[in-house]
C-alpha atoms as a PDB file:
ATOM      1  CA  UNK A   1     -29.553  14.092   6.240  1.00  0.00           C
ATOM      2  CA  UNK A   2     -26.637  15.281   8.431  1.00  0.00           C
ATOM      3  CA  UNK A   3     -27.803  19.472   7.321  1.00  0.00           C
ATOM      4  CA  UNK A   4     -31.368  18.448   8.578  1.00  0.00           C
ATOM      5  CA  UNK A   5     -29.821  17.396  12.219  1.00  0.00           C
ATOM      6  CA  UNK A   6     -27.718  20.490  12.195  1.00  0.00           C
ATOM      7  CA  UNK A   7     -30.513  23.013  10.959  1.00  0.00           C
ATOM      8  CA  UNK A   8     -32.695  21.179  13.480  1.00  0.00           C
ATOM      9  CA  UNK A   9     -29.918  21.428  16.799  1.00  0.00           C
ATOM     10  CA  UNK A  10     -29.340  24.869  16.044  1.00  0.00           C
ATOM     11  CA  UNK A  11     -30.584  27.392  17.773  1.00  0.00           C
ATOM     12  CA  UNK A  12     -32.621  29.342  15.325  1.00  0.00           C
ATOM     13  CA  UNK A  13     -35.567  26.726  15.561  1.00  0.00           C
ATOM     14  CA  UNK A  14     -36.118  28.036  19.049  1.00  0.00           C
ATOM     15  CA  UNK A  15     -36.522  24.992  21.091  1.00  0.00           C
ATOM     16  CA  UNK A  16     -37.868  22.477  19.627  1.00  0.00           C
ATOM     17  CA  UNK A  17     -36.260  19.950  20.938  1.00  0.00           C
ATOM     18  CA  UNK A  18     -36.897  21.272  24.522  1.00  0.00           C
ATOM     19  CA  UNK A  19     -40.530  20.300  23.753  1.00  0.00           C
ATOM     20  CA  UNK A  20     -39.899  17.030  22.074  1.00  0.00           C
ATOM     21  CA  UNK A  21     -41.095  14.965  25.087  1.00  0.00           C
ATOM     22  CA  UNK A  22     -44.589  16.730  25.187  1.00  0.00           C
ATOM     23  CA  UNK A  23     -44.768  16.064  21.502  1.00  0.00           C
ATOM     24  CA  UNK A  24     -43.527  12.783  21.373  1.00  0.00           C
ATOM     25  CA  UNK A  25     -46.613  11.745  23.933  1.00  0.00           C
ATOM     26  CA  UNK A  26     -49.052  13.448  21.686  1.00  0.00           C
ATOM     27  CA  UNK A  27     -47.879  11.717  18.469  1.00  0.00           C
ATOM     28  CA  UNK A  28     -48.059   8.463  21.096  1.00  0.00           C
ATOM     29  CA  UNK A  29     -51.489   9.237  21.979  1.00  0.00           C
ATOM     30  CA  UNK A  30     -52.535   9.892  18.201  1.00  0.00           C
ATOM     31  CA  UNK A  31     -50.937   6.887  17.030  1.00  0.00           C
ATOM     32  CA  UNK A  32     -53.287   5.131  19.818  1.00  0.00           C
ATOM     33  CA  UNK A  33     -56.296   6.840  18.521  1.00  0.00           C
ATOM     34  CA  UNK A  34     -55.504   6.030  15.052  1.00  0.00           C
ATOM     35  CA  UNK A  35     -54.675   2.055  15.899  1.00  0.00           C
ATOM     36  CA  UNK A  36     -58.109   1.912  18.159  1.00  0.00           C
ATOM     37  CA  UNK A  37     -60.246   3.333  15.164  1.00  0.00           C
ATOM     38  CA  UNK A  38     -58.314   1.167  12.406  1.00  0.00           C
ATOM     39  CA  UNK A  39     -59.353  -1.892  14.583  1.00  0.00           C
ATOM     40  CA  UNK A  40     -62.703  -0.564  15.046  1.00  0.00           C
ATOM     41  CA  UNK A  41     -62.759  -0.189  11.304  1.00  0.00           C
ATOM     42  CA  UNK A  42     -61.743  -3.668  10.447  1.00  0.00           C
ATOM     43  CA  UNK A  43     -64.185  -5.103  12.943  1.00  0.00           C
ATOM     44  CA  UNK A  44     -66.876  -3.404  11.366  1.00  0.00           C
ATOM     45  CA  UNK A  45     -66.580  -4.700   7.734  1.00  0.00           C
ATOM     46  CA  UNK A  46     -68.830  -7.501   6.351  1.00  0.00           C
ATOM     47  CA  UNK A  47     -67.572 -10.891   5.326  1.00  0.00           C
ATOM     48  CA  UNK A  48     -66.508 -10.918   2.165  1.00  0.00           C
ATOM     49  CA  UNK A  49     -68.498 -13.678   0.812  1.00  0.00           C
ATOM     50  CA  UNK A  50     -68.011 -13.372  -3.464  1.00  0.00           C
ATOM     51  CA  UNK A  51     -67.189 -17.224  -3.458  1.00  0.00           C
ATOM     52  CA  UNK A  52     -71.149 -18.357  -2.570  1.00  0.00           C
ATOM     53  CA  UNK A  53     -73.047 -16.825  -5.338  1.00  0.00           C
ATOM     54  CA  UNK A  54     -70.943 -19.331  -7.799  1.00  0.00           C
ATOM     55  CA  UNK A  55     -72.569 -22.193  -5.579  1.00  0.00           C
ATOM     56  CA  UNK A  56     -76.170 -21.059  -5.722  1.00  0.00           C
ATOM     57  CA  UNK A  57     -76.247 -19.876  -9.748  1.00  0.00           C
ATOM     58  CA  UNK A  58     -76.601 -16.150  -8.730  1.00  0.00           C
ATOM     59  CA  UNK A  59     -75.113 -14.224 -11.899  1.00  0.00           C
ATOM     60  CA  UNK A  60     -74.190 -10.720 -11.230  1.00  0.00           C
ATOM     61  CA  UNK A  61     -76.695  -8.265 -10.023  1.00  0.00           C
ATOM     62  CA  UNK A  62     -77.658  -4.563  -9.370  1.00  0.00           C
ATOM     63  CA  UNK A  63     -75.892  -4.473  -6.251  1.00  0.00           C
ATOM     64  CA  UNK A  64     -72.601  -6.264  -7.501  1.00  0.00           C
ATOM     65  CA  UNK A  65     -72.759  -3.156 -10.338  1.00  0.00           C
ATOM     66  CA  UNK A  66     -72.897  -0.271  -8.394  1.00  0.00           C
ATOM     67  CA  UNK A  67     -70.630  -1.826  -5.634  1.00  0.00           C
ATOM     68  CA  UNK A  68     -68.673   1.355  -4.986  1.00  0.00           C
ATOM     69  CA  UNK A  69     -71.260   3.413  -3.514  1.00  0.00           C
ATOM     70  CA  UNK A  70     -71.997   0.166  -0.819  1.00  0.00           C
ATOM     71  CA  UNK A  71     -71.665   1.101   3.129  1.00  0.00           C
ATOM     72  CA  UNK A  72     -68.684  -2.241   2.413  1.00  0.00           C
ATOM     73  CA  UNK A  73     -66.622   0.039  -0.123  1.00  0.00           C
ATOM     74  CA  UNK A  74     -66.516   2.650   2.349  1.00  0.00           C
ATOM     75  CA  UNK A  75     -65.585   0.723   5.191  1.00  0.00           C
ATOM     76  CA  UNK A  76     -62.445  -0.930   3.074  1.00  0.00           C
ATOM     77  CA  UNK A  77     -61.585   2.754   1.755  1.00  0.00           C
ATOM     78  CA  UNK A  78     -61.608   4.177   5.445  1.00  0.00           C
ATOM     79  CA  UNK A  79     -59.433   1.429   6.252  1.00  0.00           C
ATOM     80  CA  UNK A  80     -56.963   2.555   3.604  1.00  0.00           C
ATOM     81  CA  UNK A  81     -56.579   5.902   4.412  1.00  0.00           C
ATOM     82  CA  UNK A  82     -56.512   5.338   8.571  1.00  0.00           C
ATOM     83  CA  UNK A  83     -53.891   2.398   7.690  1.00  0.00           C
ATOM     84  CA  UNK A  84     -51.966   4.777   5.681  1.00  0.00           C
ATOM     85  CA  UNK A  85     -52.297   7.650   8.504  1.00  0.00           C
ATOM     86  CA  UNK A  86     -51.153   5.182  11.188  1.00  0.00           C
ATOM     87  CA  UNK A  87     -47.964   3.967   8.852  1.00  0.00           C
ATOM     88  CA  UNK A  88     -47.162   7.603   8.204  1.00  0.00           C
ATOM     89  CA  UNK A  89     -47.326   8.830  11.731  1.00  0.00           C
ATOM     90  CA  UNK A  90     -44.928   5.888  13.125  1.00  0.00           C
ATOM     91  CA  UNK A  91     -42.801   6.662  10.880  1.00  0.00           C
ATOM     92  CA  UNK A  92     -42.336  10.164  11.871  1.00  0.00           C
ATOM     93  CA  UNK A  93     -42.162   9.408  14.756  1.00  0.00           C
ATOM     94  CA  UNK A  94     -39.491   7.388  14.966  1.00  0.00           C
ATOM     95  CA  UNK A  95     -37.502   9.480  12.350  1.00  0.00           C
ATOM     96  CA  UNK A  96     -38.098  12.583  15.092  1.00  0.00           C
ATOM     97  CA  UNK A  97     -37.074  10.206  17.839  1.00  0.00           C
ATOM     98  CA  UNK A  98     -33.852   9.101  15.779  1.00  0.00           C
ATOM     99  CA  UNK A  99     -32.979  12.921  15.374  1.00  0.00           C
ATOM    100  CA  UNK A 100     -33.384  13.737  18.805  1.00  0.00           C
ATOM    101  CA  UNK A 101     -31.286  10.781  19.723  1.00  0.00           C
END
């Protein structure tokens, strides 16, 4: 870790760190983006409501068979992969932010 902080405060990098503040608000701003739309996201998916077909008798059906092509298995995988793009960009962030010190 301590030859990543030295290869990174040299000056063969070419300033970097001079623009760190300009990058640190865009990687702000994107992590704001990415939070909005993961709420947005969320919001958007259906109840999950697997428990009330065992009331009424329903047994499984078409739709429960072919539930991965559903507009409801797209929502939850789109809330994966923005989750995981949120996580991953605070997390650079604040390593970059612990570099710069």
């Amino acid at each position: 870790m301590n030859s990543i902080v030295n290869l990174l405060a040299s000056s063969q990098i070419g300033g970097f760190w001079e623009f760190f503040p300009v990058i640190r608000v865009i990687m702000c701003v994107f992590i704001a983006i990415c939070a909005l739309f993961d709420v947005a996201v969320i919001i958007l998916q259906p109840g999950n409501s697997s428990g009330i077909g065992a009331i009424n008798g329903q047994s499984e059906t078409f739709y429960s068979k072919n539930k991965g092509k559903t507009f409801e298995s797209k929502m939850k995988r789109l809330t994966v992969i923005s989750s995981i793009i949120l996580a991953v960009c605070c997390i650079v962030l604040v390593i970059l932010s612990y570099i710069a010190g």
